[in-house]
C-alpha atoms as a PDB file:
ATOM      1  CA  UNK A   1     -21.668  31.710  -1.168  1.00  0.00           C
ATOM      2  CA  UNK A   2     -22.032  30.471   2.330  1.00  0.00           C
ATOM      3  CA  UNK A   3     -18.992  28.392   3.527  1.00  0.00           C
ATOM      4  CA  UNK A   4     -18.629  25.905   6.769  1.00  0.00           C
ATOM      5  CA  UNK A   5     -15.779  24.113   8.341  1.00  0.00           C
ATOM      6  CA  UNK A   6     -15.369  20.502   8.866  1.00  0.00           C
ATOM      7  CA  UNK A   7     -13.452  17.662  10.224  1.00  0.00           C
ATOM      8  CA  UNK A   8     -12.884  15.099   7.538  1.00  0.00           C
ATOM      9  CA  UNK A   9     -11.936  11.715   8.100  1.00  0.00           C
ATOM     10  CA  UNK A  10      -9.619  10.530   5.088  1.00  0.00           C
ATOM     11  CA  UNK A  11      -8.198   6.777   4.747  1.00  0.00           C
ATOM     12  CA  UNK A  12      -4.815   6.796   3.606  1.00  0.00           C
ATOM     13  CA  UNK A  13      -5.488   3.539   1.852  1.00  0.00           C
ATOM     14  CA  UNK A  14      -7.723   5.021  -0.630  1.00  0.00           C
ATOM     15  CA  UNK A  15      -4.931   7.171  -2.641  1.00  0.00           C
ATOM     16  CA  UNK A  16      -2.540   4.474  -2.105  1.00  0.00           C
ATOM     17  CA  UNK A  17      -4.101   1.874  -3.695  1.00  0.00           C
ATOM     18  CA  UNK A  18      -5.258   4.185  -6.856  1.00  0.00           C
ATOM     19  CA  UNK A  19      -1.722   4.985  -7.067  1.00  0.00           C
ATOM     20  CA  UNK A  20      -0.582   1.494  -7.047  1.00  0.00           C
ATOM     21  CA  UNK A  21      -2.892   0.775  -9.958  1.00  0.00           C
ATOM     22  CA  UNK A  22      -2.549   4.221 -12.080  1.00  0.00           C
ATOM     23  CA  UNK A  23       1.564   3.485 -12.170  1.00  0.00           C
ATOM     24  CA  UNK A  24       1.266   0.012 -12.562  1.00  0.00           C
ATOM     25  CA  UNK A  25      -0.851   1.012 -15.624  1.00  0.00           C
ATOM     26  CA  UNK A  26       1.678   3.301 -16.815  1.00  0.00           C
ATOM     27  CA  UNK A  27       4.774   0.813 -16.179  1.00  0.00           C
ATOM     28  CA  UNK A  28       2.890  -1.520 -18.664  1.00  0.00           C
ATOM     29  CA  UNK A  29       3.292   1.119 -21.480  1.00  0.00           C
ATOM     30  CA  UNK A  30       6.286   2.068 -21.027  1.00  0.00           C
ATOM     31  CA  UNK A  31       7.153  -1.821 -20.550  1.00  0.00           C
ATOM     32  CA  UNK A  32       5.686  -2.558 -24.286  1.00  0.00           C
ATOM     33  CA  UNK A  33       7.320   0.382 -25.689  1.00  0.00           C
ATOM     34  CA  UNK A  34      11.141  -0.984 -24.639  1.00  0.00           C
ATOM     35  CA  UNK A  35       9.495  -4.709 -25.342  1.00  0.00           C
ATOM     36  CA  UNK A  36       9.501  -3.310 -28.634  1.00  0.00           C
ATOM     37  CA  UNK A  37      13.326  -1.715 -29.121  1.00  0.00           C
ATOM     38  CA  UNK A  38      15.744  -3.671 -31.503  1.00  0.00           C
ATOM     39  CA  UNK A  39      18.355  -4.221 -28.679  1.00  0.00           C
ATOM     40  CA  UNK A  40      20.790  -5.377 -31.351  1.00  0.00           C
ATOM     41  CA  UNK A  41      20.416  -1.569 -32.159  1.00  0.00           C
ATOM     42  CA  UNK A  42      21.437  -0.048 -29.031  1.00  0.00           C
ATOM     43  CA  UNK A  43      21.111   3.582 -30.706  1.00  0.00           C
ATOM     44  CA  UNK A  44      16.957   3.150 -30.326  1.00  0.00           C
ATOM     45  CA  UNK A  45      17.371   2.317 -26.876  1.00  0.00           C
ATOM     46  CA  UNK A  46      15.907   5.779 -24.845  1.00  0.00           C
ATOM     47  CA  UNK A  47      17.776   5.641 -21.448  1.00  0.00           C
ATOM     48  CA  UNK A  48      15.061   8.130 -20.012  1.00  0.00           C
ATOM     49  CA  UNK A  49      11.843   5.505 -21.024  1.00  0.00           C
ATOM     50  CA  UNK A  50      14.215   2.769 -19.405  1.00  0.00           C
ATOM     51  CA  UNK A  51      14.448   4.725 -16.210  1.00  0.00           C
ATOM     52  CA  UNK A  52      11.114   5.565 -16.364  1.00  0.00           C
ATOM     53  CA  UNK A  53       9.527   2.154 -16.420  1.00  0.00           C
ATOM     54  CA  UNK A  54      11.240   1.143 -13.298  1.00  0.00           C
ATOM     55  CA  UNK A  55      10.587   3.961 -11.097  1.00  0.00           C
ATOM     56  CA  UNK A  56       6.850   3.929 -11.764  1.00  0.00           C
ATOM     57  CA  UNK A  57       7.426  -0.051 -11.071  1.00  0.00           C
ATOM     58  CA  UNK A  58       8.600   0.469  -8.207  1.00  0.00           C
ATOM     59  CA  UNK A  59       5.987   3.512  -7.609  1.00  0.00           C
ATOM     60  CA  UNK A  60       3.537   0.373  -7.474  1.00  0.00           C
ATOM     61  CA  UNK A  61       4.858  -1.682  -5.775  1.00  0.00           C
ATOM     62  CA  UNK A  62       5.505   0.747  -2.685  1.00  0.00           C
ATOM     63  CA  UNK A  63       2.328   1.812  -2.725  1.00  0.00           C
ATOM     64  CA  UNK A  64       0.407  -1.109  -2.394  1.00  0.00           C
ATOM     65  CA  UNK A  65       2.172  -3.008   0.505  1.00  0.00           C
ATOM     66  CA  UNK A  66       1.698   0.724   2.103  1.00  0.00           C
ATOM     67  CA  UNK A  67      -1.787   0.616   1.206  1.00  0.00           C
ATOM     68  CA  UNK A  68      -2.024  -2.658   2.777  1.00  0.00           C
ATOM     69  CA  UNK A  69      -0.581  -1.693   6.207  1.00  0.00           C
ATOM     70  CA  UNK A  70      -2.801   1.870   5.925  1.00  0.00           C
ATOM     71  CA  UNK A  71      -5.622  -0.735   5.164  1.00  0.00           C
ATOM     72  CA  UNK A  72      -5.352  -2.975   8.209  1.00  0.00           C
ATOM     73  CA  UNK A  73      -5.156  -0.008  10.758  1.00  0.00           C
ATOM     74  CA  UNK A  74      -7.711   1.865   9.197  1.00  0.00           C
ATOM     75  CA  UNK A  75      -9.785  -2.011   9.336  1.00  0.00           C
ATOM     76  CA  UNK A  76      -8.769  -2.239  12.618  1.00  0.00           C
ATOM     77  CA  UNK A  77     -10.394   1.293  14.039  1.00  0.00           C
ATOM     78  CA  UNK A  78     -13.160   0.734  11.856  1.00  0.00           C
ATOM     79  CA  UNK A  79     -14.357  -2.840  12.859  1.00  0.00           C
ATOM     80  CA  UNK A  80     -12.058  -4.158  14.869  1.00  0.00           C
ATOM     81  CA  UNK A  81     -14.089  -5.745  18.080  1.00  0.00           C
ATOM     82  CA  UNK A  82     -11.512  -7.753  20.280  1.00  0.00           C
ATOM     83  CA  UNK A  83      -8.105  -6.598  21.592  1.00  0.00           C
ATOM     84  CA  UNK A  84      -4.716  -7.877  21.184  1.00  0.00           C
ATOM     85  CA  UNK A  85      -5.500  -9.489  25.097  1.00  0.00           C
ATOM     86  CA  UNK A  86      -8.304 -11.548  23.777  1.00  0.00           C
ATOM     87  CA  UNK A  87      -6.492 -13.621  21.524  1.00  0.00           C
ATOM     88  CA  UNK A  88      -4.978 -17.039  23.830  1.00  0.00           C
ATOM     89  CA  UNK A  89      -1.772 -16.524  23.973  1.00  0.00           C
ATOM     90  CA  UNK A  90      -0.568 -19.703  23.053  1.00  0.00           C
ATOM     91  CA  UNK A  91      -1.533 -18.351  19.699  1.00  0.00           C
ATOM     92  CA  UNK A  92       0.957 -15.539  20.201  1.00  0.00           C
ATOM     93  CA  UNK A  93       4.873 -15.873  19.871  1.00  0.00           C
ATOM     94  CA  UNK A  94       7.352 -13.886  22.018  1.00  0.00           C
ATOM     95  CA  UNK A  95       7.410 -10.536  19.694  1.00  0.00           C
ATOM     96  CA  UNK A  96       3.528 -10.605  19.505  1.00  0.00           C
ATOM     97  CA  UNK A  97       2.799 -11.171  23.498  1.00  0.00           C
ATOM     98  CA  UNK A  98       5.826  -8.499  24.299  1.00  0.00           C
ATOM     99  CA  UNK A  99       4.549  -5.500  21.904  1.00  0.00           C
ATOM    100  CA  UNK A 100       1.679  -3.654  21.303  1.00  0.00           C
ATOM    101  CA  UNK A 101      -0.297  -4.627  17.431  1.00  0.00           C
ATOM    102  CA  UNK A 102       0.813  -1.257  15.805  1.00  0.00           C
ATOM    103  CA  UNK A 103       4.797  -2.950  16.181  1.00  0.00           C
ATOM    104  CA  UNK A 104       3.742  -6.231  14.946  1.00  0.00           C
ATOM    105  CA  UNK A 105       5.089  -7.394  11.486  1.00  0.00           C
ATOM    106  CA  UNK A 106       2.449  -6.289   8.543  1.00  0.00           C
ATOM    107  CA  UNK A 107       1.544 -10.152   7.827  1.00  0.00           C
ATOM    108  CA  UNK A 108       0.956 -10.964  11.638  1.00  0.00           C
ATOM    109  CA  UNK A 109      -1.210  -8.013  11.389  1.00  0.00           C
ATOM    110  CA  UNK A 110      -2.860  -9.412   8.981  1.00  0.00           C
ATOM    111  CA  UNK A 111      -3.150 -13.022   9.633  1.00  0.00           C
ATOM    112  CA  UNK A 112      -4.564 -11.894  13.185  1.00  0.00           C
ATOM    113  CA  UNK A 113      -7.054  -8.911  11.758  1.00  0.00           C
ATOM    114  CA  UNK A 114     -10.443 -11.218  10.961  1.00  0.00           C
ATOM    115  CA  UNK A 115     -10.146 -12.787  14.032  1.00  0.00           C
ATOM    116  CA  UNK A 116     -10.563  -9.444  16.001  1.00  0.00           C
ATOM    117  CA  UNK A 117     -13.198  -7.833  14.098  1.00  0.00           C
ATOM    118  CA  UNK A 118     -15.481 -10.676  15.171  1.00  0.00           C
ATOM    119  CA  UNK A 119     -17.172 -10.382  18.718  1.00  0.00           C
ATOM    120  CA  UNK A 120     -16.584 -13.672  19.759  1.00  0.00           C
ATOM    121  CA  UNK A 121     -12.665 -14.964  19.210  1.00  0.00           C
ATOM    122  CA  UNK A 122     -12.479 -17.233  15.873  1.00  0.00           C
ATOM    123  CA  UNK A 123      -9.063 -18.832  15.429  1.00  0.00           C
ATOM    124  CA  UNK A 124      -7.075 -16.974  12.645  1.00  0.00           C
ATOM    125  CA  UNK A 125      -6.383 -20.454  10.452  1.00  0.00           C
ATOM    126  CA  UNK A 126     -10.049 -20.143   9.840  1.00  0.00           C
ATOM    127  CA  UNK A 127      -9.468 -17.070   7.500  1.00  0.00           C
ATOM    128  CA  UNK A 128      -5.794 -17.398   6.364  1.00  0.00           C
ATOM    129  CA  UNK A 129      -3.789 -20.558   5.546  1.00  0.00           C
ATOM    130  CA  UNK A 130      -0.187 -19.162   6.130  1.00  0.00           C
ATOM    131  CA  UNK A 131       1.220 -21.979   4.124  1.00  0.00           C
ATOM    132  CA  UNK A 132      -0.660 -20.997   1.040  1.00  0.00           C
ATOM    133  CA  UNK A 133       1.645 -19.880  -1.820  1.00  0.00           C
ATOM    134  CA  UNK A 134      -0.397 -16.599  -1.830  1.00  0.00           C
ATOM    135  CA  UNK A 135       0.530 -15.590   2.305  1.00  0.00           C
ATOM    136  CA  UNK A 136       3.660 -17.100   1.928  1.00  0.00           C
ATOM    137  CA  UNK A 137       4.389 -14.601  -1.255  1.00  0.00           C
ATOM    138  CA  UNK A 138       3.038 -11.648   0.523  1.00  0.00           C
ATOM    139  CA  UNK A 139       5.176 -12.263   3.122  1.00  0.00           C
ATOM    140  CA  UNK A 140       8.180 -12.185   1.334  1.00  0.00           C
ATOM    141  CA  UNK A 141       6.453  -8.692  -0.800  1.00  0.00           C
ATOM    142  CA  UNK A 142       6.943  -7.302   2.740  1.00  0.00           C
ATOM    143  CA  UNK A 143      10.807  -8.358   3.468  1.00  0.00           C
ATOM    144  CA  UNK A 144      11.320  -7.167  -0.141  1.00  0.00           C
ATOM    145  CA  UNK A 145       9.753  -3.889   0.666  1.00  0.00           C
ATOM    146  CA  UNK A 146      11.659  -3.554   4.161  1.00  0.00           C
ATOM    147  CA  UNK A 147      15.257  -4.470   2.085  1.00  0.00           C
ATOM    148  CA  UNK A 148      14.285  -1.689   0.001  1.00  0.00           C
ATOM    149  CA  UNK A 149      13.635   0.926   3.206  1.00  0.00           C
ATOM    150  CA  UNK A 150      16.268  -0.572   4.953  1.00  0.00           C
ATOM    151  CA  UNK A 151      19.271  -0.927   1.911  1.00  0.00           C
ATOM    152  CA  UNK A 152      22.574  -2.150   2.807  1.00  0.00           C
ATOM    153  CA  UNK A 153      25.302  -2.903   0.238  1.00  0.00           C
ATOM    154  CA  UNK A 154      25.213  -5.907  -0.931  1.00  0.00           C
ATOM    155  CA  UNK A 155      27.043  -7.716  -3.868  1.00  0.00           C
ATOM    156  CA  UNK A 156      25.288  -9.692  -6.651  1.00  0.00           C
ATOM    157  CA  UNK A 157      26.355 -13.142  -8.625  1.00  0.00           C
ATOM    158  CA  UNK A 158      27.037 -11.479 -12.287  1.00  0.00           C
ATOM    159  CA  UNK A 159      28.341 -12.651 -15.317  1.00  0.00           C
ATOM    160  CA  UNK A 160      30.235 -10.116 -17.447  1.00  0.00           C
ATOM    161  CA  UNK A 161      30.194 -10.703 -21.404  1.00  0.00           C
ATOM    162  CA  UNK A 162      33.756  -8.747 -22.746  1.00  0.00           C
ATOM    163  CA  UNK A 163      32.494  -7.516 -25.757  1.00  0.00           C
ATOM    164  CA  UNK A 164      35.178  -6.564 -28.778  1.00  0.00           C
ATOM    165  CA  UNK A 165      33.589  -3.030 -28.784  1.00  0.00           C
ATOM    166  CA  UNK A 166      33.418  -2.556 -25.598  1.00  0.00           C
ATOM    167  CA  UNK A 167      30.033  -2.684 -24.813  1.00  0.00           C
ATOM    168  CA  UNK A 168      30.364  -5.387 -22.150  1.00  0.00           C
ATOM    169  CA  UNK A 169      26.823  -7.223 -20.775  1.00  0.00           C
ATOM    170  CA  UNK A 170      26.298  -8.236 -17.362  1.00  0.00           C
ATOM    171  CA  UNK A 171      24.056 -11.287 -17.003  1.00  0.00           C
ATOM    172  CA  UNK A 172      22.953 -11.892 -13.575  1.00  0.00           C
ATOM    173  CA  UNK A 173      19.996 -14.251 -14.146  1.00  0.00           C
ATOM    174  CA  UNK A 174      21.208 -16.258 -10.879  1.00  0.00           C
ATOM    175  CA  UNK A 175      18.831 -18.117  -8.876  1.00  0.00           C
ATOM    176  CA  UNK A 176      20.843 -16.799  -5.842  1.00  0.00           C
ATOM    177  CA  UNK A 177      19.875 -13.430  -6.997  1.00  0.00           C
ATOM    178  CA  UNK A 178      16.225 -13.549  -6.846  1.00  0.00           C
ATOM    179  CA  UNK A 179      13.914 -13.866  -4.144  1.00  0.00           C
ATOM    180  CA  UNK A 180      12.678 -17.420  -3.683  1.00  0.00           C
ATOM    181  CA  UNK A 181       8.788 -17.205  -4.130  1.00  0.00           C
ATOM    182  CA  UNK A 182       8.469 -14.116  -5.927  1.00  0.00           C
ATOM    183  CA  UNK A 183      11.282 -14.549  -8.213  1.00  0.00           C
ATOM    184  CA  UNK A 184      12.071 -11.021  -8.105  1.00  0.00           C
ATOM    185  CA  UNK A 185      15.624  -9.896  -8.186  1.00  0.00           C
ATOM    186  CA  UNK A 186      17.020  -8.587  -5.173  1.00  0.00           C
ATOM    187  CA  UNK A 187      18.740  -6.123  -6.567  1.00  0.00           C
ATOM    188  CA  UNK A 188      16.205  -3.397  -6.304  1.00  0.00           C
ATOM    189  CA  UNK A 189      17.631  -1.520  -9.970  1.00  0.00           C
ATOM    190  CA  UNK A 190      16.500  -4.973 -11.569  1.00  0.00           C
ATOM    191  CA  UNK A 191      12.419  -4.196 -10.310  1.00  0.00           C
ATOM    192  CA  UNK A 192      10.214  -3.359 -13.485  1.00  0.00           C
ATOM    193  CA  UNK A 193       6.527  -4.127 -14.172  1.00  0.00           C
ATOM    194  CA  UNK A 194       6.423  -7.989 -13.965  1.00  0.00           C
ATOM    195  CA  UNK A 195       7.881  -7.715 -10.577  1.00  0.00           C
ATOM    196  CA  UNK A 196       4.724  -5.087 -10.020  1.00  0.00           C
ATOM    197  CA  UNK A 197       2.795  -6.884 -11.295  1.00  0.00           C
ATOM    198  CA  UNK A 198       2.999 -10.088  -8.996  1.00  0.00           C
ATOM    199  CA  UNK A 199       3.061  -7.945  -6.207  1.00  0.00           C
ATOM    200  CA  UNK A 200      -0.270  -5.776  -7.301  1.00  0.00           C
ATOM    201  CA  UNK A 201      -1.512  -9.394  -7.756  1.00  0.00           C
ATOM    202  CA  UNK A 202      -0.803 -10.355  -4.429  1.00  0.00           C
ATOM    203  CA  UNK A 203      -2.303  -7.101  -3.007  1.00  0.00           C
ATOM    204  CA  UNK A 204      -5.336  -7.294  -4.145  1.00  0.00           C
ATOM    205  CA  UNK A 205      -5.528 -10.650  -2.647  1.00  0.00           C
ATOM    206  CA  UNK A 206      -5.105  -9.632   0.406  1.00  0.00           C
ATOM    207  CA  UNK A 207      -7.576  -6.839   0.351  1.00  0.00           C
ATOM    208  CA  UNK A 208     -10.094  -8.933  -0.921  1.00  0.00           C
ATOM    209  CA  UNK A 209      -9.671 -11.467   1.284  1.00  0.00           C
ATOM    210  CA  UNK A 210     -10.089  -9.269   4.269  1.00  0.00           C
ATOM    211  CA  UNK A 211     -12.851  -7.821   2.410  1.00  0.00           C
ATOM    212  CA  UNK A 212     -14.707 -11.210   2.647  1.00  0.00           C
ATOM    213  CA  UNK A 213     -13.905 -11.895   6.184  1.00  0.00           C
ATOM    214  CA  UNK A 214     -14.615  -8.842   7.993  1.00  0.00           C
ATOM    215  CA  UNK A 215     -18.656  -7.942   7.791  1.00  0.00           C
ATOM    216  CA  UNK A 216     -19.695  -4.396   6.979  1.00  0.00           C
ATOM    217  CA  UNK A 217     -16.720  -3.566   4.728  1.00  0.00           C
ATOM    218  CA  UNK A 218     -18.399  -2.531   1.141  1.00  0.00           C
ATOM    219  CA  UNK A 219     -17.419  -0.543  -2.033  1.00  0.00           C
ATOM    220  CA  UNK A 220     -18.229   2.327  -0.313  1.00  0.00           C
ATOM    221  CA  UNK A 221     -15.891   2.044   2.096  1.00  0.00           C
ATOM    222  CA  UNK A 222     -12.809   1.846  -0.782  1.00  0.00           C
ATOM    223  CA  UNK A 223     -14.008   5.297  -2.074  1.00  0.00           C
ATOM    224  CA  UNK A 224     -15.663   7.300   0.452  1.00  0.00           C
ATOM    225  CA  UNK A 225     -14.296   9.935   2.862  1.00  0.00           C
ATOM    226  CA  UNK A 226     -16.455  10.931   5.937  1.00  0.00           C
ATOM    227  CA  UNK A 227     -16.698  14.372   6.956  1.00  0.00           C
ATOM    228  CA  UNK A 228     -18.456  16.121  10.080  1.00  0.00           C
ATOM    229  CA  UNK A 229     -19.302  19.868  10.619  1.00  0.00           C
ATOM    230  CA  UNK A 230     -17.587  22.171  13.013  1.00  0.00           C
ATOM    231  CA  UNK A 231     -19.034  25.637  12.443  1.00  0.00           C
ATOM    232  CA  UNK A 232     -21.861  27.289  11.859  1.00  0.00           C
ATOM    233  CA  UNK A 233     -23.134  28.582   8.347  1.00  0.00           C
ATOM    234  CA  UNK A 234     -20.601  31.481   7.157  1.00  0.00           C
ATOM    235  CA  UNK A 235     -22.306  33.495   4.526  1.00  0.00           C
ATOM    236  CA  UNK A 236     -19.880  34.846   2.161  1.00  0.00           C
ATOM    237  CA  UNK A 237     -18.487  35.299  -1.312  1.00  0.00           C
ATOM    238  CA  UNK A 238     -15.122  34.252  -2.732  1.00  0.00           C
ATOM    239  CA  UNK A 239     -13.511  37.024  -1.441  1.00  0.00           C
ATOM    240  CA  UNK A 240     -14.039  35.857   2.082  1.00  0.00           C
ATOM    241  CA  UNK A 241     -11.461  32.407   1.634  1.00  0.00           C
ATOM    242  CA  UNK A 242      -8.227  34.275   2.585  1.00  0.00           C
ATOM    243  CA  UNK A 243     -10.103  35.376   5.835  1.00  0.00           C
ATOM    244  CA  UNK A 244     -11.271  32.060   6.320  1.00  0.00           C
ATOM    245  CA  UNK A 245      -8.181  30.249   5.739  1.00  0.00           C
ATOM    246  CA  UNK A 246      -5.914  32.909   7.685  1.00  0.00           C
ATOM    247  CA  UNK A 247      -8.385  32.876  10.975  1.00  0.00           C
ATOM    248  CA  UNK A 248     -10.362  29.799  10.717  1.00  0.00           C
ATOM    249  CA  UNK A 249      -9.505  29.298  14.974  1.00  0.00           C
ATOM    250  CA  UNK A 250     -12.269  32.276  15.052  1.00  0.00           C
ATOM    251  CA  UNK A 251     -15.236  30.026  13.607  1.00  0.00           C
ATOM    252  CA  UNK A 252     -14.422  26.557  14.552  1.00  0.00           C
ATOM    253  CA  UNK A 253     -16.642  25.844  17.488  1.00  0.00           C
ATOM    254  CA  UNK A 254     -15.793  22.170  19.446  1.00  0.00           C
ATOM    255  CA  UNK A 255     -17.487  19.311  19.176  1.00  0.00           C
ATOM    256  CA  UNK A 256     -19.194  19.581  22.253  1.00  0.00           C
ATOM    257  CA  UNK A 257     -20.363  22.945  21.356  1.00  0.00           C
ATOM    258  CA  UNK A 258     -21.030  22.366  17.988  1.00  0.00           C
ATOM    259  CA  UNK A 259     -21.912  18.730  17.229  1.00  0.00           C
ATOM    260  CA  UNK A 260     -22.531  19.379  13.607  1.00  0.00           C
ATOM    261  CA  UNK A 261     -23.555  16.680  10.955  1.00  0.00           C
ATOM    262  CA  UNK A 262     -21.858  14.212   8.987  1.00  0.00           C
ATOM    263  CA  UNK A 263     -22.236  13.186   5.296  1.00  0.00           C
ATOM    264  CA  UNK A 264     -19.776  11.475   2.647  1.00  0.00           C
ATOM    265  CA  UNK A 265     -17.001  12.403   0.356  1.00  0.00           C
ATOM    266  CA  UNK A 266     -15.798  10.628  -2.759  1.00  0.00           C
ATOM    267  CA  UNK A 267     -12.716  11.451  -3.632  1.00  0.00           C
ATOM    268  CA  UNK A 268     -11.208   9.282  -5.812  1.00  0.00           C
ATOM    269  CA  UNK A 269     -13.054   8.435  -9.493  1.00  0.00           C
END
């Protein structure tokens, strides 16, 4: 079996937005199954489902704001045409005209990304309305997913019930306590699957929106890894992988030596 070495050139995106929807899928199941509990019953109440549900909520949620930002850079390599010094700068506040795009906030990102894939400058408000409910939410899916990164102690507005038997509620169903567009509750132990499921929502907006405003991004581009060789042919059996793995520095050639070929990889179903 002959074998060759090759640089491949993986987008970060791709896994994070099939994770985002596999554990949003399974947060829905689990989300029916405790939909469906007698709560009067505590008893059928399985602590570990409970559990469950949230952290694959939250899973989803995490991993598609990350796919977002891992979108936008990888968007920005890809097609990106103008540089940050192209855009007037009355367009720019202080933050933006001080530091370089990678330490911009993810919606200035963004907001600003159609306008520099396009070889002549087009005004971002052309492509985003940033007083849309839809910007405006992912916005706030951001701060939510920097208070999460970033946790400090905080108290909530709560309610207790005192219970005869001891089994005391907390309701804490406070508008105070929930994020103002979203309606998610800051509290991050509160986040299940409706709260993923707004932000998946808002996601895919956003990724379809960029989709349709930046030419030459396709299908393919959501699935596909590129790849280019390094090496020459290796003839071999199976016997020959440790070797290769163990001294691979003595068959990589450099690209200037070697240009090699390129081709596609699909990854992901």
């Amino acid at each position: 079996m002959p074998w060759q070495f090759a640089h491949y050139y993986g987008r970060q995106f791709q896994a994070l937005f099939f994770g985002m929807e596999y554990h949003l899928q399974e947060a829905k199941e689990l989300y029916s199954i405790i939909h469906s509990w007698n709560l009067a019953e505590p008893n059928e109440c399985d602590q570990n489902i409970w559990m469950k549900e949230k952290t694959t909520a939250r899973a989803s949620f995490i991993m598609g704001i990350a796919g977002i930002e891992a979108f936008a850079n990888n968007v920005l390599n890809d097609f990106g045409v103008l540089t940050k010094e192209q855009i007037p700068c009355e367009l720019l506040n202080k933050n933006q005209q001080r530091n370089k795009m990678n330490y911009w906030r993810l919606p200035d990102k963004v907001y600003f990304l159609p306008s520099l894939c396009k070889s002549n400058f087009v005004s971002a408000e052309n492509y985003f309305d940033r007083n849309a409910h839809e910007f405006q939410l992912f916005e706030e899916l951001v701060s939510i997913r920097n208070s999460i990164v970033h946790g400090k102690p905080k108290p909530w507005l709560g309610l207790i019930k005192l219970n005869p038997d001891k089994r005391h509620e907390l309701i804490d169903n406070f508008e105070i306590n929930k994020w103002p567009i979203s309606k998610i509750f800051k509290d991050f132990s509160s986040f299940n699957y409706d709260c993923a499921k707004t932000a998946r929502d808002d996601v895919v907006w956003i990724k379809d929106s960029l989709s349709k405003f930046i030419e030459g991004i396709d299908e393919k581009y959501f699935r596909e890894e590129k790849f280019k060789l390094i090496s020459h042919l290796i003839e071999g059996d199976d016997t020959i992988r440790e070797e290769l793995l163990n001294n691979w520095r003595k068959y990589v050639e450099t690209d200037e030596q070697f240009p090699g070929g390129s081709g596609t990889l699909s990854r992901l179903p």
